[in-house]
N, C-alpha and C. Protein backbone atom coordinates (compact mmCIF):
# COMPACT_ATOMS: atom_id res chain seq x y z
N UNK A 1 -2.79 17.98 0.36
CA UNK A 1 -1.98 16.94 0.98
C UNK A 1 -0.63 17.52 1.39
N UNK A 2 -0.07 16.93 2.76
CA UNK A 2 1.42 17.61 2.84
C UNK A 2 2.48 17.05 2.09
N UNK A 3 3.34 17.76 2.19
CA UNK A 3 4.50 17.79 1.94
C UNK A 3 5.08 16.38 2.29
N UNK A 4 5.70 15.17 1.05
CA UNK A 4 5.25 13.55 1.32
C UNK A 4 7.16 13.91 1.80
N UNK A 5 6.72 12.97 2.51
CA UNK A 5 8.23 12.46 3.19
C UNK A 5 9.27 11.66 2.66
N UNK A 6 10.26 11.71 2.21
CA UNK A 6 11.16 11.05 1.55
C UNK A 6 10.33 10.55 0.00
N UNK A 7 9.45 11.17 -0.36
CA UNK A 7 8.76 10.42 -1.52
C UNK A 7 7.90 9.48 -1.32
N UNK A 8 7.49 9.21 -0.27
CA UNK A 8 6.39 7.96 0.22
C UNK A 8 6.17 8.31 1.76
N UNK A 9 4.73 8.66 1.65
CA UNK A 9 3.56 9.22 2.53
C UNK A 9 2.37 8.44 2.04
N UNK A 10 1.92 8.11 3.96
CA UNK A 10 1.11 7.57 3.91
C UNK A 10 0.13 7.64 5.58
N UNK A 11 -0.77 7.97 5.34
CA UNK A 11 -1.58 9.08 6.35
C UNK A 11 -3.06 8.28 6.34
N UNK A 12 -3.47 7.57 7.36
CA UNK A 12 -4.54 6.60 7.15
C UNK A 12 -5.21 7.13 8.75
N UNK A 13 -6.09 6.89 8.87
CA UNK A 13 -7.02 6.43 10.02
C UNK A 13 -8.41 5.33 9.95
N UNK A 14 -8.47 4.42 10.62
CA UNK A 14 -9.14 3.45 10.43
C UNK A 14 -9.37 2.90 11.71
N UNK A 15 -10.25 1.44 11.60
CA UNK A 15 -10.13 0.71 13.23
C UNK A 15 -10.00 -0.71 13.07
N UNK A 16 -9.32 -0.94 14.34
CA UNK A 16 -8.37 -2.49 14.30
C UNK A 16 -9.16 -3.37 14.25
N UNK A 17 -8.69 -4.38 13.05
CA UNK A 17 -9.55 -5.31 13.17
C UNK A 17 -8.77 -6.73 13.71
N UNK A 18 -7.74 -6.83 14.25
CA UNK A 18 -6.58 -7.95 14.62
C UNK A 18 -5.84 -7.85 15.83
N UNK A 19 -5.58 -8.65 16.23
CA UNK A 19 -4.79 -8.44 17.35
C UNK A 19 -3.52 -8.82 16.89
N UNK A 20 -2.51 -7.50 17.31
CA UNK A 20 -0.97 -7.54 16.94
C UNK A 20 -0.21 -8.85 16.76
N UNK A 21 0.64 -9.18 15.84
CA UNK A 21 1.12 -10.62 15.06
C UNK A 21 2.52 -10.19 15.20
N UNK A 22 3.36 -10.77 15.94
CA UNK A 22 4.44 -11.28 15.37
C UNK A 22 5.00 -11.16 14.54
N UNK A 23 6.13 -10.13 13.82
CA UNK A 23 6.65 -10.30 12.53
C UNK A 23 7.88 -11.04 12.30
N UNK A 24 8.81 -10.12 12.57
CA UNK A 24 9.84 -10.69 13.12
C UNK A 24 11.09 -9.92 13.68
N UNK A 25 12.33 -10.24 13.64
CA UNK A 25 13.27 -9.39 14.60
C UNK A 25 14.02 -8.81 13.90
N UNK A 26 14.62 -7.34 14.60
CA UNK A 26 16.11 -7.14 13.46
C UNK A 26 16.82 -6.53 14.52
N UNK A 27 18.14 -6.52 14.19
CA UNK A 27 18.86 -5.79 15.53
C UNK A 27 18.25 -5.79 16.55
N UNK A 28 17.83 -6.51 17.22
CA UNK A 28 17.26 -7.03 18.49
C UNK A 28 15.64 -5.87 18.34
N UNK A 29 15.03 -5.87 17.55
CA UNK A 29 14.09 -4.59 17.63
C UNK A 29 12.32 -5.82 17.16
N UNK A 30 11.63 -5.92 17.66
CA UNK A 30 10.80 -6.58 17.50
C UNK A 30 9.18 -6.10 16.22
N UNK A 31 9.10 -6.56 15.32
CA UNK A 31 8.26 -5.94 14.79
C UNK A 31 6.68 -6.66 14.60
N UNK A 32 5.65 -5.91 14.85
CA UNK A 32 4.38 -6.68 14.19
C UNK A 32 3.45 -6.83 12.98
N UNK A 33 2.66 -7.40 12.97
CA UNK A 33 1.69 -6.79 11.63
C UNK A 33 0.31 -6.61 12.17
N UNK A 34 -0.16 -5.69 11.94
CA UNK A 34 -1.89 -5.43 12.54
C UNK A 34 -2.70 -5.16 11.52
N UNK A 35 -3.65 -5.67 11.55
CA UNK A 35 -4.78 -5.49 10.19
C UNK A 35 -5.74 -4.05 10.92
N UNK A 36 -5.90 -3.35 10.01
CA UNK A 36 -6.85 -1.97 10.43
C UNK A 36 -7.68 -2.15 9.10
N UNK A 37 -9.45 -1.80 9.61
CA UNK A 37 -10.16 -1.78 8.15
C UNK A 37 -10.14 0.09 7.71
N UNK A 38 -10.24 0.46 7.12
CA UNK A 38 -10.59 1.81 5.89
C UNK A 38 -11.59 1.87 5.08
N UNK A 39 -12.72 2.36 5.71
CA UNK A 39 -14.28 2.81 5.18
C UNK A 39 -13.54 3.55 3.57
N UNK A 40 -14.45 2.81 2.69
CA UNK A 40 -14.15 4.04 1.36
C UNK A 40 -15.73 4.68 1.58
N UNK A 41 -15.71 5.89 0.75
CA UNK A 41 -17.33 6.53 0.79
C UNK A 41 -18.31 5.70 0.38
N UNK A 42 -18.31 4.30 -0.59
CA UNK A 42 -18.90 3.59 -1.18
C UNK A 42 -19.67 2.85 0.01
N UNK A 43 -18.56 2.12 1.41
CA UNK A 43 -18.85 1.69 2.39
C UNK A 43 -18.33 0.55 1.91
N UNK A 44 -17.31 0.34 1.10
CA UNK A 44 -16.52 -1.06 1.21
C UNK A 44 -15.28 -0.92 2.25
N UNK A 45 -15.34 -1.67 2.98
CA UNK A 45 -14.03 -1.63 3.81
C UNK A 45 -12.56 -2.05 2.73
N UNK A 46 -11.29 -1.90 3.30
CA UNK A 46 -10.44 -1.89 2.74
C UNK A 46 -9.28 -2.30 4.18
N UNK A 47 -9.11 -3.43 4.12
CA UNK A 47 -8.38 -4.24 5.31
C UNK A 47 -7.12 -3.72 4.50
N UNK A 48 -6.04 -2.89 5.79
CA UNK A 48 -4.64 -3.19 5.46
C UNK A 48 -3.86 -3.54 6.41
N UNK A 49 -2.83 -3.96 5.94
CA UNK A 49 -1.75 -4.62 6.60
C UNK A 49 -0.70 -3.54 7.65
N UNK A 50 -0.61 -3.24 8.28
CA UNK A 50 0.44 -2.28 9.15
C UNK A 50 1.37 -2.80 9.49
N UNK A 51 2.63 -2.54 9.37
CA UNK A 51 4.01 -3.21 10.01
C UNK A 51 4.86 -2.10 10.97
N UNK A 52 4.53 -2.68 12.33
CA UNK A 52 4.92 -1.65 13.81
C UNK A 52 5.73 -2.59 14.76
N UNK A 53 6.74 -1.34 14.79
CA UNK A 53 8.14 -1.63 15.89
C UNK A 53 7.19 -1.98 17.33
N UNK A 54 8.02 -2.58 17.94
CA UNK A 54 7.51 -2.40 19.42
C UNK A 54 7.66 -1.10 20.45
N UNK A 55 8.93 -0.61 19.62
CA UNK A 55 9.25 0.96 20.26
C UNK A 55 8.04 2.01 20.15
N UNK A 56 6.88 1.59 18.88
CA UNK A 56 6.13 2.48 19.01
C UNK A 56 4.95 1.86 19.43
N UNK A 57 4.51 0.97 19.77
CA UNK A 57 3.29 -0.09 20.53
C UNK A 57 3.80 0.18 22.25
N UNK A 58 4.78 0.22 22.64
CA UNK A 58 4.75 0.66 23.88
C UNK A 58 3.97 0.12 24.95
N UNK A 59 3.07 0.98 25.45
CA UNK A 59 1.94 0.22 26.85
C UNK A 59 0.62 0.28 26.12
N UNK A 60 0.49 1.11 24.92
CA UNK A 60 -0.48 0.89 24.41
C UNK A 60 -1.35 -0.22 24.15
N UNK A 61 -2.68 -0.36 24.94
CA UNK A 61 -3.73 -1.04 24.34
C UNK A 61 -4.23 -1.02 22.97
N UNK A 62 -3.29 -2.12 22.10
CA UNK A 62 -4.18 -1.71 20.96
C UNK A 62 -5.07 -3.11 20.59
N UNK A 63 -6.50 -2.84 20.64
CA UNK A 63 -7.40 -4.38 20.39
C UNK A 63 -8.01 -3.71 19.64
N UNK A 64 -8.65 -5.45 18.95
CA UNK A 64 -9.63 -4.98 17.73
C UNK A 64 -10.87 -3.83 18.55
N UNK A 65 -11.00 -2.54 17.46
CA UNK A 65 -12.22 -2.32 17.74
C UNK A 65 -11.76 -0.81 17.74
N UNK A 66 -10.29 -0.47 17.90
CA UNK A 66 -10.10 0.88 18.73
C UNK A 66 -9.82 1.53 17.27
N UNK A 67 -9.98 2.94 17.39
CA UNK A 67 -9.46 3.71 16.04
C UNK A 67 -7.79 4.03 16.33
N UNK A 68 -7.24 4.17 15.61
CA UNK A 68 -5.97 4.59 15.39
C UNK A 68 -5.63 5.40 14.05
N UNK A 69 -4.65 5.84 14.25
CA UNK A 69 -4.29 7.31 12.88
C UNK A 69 -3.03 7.19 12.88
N UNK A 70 -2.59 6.84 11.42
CA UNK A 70 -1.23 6.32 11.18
C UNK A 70 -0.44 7.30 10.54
N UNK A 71 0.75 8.08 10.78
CA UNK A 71 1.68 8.14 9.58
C UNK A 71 3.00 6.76 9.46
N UNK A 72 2.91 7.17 8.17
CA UNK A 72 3.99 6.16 7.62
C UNK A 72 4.26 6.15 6.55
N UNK A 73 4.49 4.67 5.74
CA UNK A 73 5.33 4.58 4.01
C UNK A 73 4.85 3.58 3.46
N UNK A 74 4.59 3.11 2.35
CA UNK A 74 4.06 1.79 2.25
C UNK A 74 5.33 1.15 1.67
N UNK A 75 5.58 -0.25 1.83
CA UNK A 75 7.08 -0.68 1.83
C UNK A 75 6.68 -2.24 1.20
N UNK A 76 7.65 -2.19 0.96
CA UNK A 76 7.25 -3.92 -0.12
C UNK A 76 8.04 -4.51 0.25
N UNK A 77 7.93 -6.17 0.52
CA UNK A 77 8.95 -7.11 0.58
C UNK A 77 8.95 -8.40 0.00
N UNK A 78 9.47 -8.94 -0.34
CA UNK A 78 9.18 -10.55 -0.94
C UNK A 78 9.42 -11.43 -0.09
N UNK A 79 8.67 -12.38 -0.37
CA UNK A 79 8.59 -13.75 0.94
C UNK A 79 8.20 -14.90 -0.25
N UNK A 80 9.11 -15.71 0.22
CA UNK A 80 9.33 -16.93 -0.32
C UNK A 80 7.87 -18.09 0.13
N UNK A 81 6.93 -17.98 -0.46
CA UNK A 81 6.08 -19.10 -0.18
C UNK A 81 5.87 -20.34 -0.86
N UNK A 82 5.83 -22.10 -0.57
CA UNK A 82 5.27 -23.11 -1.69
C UNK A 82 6.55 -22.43 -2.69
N UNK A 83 7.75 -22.31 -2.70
CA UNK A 83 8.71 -22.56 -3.56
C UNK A 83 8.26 -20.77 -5.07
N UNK A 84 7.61 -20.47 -4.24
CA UNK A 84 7.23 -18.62 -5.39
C UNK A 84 6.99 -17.87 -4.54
N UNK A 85 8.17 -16.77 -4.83
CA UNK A 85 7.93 -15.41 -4.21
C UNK A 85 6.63 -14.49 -4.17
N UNK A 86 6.24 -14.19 -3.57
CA UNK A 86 4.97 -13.48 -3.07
C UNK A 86 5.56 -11.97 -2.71
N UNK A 87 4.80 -10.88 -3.24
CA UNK A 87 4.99 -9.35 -2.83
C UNK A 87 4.30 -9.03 -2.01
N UNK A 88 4.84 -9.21 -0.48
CA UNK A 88 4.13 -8.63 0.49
C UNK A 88 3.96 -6.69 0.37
N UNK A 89 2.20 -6.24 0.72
CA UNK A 89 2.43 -4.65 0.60
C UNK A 89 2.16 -4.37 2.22
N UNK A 90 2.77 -3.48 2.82
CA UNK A 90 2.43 -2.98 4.42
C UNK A 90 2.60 -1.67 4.33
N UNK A 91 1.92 -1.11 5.45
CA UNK A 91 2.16 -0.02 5.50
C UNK A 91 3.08 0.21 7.04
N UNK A 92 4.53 0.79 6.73
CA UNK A 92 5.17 0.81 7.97
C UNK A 92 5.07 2.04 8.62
N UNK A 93 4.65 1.84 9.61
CA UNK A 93 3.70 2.79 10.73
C UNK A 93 5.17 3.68 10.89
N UNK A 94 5.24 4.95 10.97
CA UNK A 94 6.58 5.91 12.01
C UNK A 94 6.08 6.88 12.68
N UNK A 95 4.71 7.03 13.00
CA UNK A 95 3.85 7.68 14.06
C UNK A 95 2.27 7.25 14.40
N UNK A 96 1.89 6.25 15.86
CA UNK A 96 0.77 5.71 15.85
C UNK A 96 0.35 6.38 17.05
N UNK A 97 -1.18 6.85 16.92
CA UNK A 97 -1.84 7.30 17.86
C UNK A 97 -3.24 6.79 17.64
N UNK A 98 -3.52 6.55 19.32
CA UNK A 98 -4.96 6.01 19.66
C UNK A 98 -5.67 6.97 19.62
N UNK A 99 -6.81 6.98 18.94
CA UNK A 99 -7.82 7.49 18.77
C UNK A 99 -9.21 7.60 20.11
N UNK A 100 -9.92 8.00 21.02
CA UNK A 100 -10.35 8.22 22.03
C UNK A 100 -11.65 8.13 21.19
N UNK A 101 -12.26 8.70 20.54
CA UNK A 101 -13.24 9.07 19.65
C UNK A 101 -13.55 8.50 18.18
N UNK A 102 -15.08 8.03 17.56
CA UNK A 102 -14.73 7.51 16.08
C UNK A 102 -14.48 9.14 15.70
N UNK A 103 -14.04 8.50 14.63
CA UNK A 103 -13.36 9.51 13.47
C UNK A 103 -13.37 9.48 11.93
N UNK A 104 -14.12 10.20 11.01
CA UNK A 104 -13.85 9.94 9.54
C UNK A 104 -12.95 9.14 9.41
N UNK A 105 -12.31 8.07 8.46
CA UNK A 105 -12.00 7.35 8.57
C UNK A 105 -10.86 7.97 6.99
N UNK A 106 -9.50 8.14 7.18
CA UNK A 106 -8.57 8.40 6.17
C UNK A 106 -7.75 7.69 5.24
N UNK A 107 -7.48 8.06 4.02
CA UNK A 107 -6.62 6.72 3.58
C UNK A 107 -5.74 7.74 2.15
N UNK A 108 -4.65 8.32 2.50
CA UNK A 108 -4.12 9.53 1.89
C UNK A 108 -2.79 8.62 1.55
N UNK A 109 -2.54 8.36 0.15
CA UNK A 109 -1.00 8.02 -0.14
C UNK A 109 -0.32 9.05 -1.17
N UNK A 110 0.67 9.53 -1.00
CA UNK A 110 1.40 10.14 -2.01
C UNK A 110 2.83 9.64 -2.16
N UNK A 111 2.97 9.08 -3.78
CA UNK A 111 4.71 8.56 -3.93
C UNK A 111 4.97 9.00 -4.87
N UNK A 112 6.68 9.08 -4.73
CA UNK A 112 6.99 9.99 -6.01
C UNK A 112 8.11 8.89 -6.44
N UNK A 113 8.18 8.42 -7.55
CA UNK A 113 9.05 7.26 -7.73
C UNK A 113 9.14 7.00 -9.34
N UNK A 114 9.69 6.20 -10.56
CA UNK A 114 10.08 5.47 -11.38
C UNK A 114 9.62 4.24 -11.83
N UNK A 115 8.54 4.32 -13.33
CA UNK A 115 8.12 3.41 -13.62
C UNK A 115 9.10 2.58 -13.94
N UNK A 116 8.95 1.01 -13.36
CA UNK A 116 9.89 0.35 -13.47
C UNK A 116 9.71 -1.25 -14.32
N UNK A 117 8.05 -1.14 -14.99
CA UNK A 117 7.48 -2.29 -15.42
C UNK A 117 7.28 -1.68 -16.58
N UNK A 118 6.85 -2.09 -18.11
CA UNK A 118 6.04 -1.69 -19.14
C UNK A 118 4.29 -1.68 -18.45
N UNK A 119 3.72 -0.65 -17.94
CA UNK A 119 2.26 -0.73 -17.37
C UNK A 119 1.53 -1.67 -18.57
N UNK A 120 0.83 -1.77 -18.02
CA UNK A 120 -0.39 -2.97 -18.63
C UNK A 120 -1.81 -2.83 -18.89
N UNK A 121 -2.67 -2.14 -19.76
CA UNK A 121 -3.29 -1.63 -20.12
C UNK A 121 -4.65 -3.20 -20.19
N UNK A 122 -5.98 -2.76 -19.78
CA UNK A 122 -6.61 -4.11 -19.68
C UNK A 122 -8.12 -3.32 -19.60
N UNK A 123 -9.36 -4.11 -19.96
CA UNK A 123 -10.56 -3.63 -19.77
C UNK A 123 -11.24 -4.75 -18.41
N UNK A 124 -11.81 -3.86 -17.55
CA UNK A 124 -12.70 -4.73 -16.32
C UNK A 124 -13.80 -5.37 -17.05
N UNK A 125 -14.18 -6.48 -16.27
CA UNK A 125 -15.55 -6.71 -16.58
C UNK A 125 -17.08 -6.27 -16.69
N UNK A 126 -16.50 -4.83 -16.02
CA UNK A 126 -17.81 -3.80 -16.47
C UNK A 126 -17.68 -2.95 -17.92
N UNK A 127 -16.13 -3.28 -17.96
CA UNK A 127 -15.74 -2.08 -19.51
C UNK A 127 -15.35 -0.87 -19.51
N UNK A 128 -15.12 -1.32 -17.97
CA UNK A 128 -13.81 0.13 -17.09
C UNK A 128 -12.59 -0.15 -17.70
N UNK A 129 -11.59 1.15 -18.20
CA UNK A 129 -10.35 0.69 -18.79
C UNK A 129 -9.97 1.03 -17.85
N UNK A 130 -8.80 -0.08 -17.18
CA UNK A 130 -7.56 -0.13 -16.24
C UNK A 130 -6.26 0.27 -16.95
N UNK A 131 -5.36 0.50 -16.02
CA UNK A 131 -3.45 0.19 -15.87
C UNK A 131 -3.28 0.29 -14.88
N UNK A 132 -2.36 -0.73 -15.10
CA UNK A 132 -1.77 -1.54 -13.60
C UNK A 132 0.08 -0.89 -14.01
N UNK A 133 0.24 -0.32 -13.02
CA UNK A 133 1.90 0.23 -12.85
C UNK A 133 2.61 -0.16 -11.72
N UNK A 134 4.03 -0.31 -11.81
CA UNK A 134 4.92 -0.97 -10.91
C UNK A 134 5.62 0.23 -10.58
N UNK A 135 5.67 0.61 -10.02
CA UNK A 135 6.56 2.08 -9.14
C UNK A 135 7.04 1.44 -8.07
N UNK A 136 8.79 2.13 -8.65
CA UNK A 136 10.04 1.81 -7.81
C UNK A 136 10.15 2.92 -7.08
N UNK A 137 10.03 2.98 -6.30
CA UNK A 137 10.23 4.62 -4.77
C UNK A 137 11.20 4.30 -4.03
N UNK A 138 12.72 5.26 -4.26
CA UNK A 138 13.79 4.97 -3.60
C UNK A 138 13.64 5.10 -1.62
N UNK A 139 14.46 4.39 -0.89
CA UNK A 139 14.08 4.91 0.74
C UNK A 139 15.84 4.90 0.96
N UNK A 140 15.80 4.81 1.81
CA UNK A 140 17.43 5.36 2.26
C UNK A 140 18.28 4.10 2.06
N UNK A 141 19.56 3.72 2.34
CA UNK A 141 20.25 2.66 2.35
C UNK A 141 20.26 1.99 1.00
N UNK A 142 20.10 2.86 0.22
CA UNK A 142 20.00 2.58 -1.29
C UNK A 142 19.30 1.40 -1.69
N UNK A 143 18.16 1.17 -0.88
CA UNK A 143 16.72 0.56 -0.99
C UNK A 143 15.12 0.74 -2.30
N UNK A 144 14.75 0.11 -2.36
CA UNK A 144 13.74 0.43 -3.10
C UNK A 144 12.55 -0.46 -2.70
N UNK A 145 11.47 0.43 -2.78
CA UNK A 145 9.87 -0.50 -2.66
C UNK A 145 9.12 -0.25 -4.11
N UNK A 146 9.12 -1.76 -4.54
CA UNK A 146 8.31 -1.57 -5.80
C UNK A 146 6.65 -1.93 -4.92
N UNK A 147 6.07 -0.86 -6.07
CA UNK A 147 4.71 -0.86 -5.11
C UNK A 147 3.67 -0.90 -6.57
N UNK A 148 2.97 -1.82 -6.45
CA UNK A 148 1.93 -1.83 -7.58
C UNK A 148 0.80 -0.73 -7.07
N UNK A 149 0.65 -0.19 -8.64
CA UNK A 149 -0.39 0.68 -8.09
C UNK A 149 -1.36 0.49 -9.41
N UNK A 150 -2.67 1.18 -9.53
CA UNK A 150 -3.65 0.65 -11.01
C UNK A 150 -4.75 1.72 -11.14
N UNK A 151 -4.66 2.17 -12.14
CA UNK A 151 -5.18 3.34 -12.96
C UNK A 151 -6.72 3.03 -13.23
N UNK A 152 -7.54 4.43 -13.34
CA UNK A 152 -8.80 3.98 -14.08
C UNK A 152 -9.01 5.05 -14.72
N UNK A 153 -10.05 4.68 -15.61
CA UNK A 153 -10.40 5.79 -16.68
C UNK A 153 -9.46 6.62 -17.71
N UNK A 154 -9.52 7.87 -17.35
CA UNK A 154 -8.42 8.78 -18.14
C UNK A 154 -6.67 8.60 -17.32
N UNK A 155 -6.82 8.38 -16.12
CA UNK A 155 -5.51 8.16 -15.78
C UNK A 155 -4.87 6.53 -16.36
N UNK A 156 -5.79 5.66 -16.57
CA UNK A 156 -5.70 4.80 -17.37
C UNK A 156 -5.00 4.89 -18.34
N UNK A 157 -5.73 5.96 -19.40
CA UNK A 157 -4.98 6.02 -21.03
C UNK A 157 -4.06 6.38 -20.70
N UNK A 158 -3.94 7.54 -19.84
CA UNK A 158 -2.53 8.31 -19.59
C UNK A 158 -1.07 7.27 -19.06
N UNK A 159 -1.69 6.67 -17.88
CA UNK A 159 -0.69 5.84 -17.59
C UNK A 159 -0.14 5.03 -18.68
N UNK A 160 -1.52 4.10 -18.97
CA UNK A 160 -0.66 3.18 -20.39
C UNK A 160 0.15 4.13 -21.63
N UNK A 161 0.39 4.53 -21.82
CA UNK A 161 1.12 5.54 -22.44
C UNK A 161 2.61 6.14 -22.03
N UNK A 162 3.00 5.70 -20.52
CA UNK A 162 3.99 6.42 -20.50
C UNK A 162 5.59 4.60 -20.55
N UNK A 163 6.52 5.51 -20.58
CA UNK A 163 7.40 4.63 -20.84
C UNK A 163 8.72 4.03 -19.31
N UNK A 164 8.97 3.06 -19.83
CA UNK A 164 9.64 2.30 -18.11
C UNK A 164 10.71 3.70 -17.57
N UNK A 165 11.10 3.71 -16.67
CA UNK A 165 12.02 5.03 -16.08
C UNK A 165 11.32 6.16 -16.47
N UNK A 166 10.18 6.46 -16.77
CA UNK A 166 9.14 7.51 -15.97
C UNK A 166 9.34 8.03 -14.88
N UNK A 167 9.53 9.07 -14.96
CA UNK A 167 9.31 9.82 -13.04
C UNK A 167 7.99 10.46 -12.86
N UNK A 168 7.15 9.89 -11.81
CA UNK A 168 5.86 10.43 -11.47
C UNK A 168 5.62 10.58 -10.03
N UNK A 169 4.32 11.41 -9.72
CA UNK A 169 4.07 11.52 -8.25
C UNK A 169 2.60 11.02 -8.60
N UNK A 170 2.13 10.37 -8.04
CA UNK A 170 0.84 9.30 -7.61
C UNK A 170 0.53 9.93 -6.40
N UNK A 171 -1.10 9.92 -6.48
CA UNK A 171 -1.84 10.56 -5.28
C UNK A 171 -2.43 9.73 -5.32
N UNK A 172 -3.59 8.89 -4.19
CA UNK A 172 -3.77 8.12 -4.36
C UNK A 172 -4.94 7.57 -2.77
N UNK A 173 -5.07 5.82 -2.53
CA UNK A 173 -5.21 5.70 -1.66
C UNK A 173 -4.74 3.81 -1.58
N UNK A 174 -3.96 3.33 -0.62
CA UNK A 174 -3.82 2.13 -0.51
C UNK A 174 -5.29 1.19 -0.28
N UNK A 175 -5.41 0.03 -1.06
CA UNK A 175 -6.68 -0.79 -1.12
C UNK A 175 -6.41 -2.08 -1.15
N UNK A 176 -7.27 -2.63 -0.65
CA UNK A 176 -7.26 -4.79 -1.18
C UNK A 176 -8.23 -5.10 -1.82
N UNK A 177 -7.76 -5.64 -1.82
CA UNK A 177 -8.83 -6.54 -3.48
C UNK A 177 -8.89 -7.62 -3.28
N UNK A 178 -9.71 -8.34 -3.21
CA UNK A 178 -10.01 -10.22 -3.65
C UNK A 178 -10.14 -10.59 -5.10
N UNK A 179 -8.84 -11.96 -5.00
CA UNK A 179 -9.78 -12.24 -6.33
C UNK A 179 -9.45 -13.54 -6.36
N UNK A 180 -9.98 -14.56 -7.27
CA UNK A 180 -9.47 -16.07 -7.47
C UNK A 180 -8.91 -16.61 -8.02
N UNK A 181 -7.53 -17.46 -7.69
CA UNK A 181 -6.31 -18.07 -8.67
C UNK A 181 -6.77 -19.12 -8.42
N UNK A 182 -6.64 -20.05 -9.66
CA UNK A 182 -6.32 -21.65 -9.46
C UNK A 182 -4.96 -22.08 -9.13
N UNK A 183 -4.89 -22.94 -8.57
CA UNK A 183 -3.67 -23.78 -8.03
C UNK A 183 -3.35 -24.70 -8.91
N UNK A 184 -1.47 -24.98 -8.26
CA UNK A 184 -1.30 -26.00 -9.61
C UNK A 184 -1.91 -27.68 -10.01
N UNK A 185 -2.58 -27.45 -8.31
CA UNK A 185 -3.59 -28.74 -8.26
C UNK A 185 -4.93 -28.65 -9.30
N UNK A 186 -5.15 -27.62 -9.15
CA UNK A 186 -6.79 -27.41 -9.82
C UNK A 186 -7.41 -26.83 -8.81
N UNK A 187 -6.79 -26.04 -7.89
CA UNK A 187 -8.01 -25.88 -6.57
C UNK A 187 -8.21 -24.49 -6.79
N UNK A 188 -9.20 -23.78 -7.26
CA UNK A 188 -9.66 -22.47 -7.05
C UNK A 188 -9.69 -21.69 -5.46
N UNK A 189 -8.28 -20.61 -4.87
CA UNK A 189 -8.67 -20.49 -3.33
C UNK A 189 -8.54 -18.72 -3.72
N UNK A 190 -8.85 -18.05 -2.99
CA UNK A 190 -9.73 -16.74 -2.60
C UNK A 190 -8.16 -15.83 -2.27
N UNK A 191 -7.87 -15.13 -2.99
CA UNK A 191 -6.61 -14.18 -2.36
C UNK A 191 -6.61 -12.83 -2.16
N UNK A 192 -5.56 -12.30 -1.81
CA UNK A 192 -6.13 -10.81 -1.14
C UNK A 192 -4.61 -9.94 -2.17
N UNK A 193 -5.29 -9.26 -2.89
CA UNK A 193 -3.88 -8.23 -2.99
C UNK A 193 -4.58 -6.83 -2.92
N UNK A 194 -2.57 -6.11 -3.05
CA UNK A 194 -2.96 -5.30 -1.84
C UNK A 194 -2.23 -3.74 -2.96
N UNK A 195 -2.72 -2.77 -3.16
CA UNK A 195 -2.18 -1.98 -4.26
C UNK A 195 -2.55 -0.25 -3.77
N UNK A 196 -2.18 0.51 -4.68
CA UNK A 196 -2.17 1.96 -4.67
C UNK A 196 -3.15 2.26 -5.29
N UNK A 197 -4.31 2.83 -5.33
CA UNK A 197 -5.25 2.90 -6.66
C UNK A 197 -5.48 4.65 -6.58
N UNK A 198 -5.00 5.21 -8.09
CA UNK A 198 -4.40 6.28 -8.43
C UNK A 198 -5.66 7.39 -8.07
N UNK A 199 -5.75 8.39 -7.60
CA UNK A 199 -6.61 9.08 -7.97
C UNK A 199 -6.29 10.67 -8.93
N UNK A 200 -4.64 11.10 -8.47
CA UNK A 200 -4.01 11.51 -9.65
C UNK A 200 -2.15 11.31 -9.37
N UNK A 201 -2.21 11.52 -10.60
CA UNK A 201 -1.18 11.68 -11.40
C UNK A 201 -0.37 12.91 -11.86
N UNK A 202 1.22 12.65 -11.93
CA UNK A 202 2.04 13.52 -12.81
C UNK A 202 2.98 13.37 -13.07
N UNK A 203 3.38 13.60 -14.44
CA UNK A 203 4.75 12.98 -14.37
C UNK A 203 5.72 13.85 -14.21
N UNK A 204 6.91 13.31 -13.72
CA UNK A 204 8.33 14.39 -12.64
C UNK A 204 9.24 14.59 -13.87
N UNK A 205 9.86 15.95 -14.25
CA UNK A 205 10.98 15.73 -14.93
C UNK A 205 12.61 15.55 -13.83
N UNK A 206 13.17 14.25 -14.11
CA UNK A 206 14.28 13.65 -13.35
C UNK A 206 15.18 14.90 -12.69
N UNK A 207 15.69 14.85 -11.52
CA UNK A 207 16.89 16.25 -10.57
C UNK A 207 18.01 15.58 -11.48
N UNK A 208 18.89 16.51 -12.11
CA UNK A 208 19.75 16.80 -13.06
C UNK A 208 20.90 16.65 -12.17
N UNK A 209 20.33 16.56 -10.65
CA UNK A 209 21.67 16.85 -9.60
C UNK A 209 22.30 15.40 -9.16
């Protein structure tokens, strides 16, 4: 894997499954969100979220169907929904190119960041041991994206084991998941989250500088 950029790299190729959305504005700069799916080898798709300037959408045709190959960062934000904050995860695109040809299909994350939760140690319903970790990854403007990410097996024990202000580098690949919450009505509805799922691990000793 290269050399991760500011500590959060993220190197995908996939094909569109959405037509570009509206995000919203900043300094007059217009942004969208595009859903792209990500073949895993299993053949489960893995819908993610992309968040792209208009400076880099350009004249580009981008419709469902076409491949594209992303670099970028995955970036977190909170959004106020029904009166509870919600952790939006995206991946913000800073180099998009159309793809002419299918293509293996990529999904490469590397972050180097600060456990910032006590991880959470849990068994699946097959009797897979999980941890689920909250990694804080600094970005410029003295910013931070907390980015959930979740362990299996031996990176599991390992993770549950380490302590909050940890410094680690996570290799990895961004994924969604379904699963079902009840509401405060009683209504069981279908949700999508959206995480890092580790494939390795290490932990950083902190720059002294």
């Amino acid at each position: 894997m290269e050399k991760i950029l500011e500590g959060n790299s993220a190197r995908l190729i996939g094909k569109v499954l959405s037509e570009l959305e509206f995000s919203h504005k900043t300094y007059g700069e217009a942004f969208y969100i595009l859903l792209v799916g990500i073949l895993r080898k299993s053949g489960y798709e893995d819908d993610i979220r992309l968040m792209i300037s208009e400076r880099l959408i350009g004249n580009m045709e981008i419709k469902p169907g076409r491949i594209v190959k992303i670099v970028g960062q995955v970036r977190t934000y909170n959004q106020e929904k029904d009166g509870k904050n919600h952790l939006n995860v995206v991946v913000f695109v800073r180099e998009l190119e159309l793809l002419e040809a299918e293509r293996p299909h990529e999904n490469q994350i590397c972050l180097e960041g600060f456990v910032c939760k006590p991880p959470i140690r849990r068994t699946s319903p097959l009797g897979r041991e999980i941890c689920d970790l909250m990694l804080a990854v600094n970005r410029m403007y003295n910013k931070s994206d907390y980015i959930p990410c979740i362990a299996w097996g031996r990176n599991a024990a390992y993770g549950g084991e380490l302590e909050v202000g940890c410094k680690l580098l996570i290799e990895g690949r961004i994924q969604s998941r379904e699963y079902k919450k009840r509401s405060d009505d009683g209504e069981v509805c279908t949700k999508v989250a959206y995480e890092v799922s580790v494939v390795r691990m290490e932990e950083l000793q902190p720059s002294t500088t």
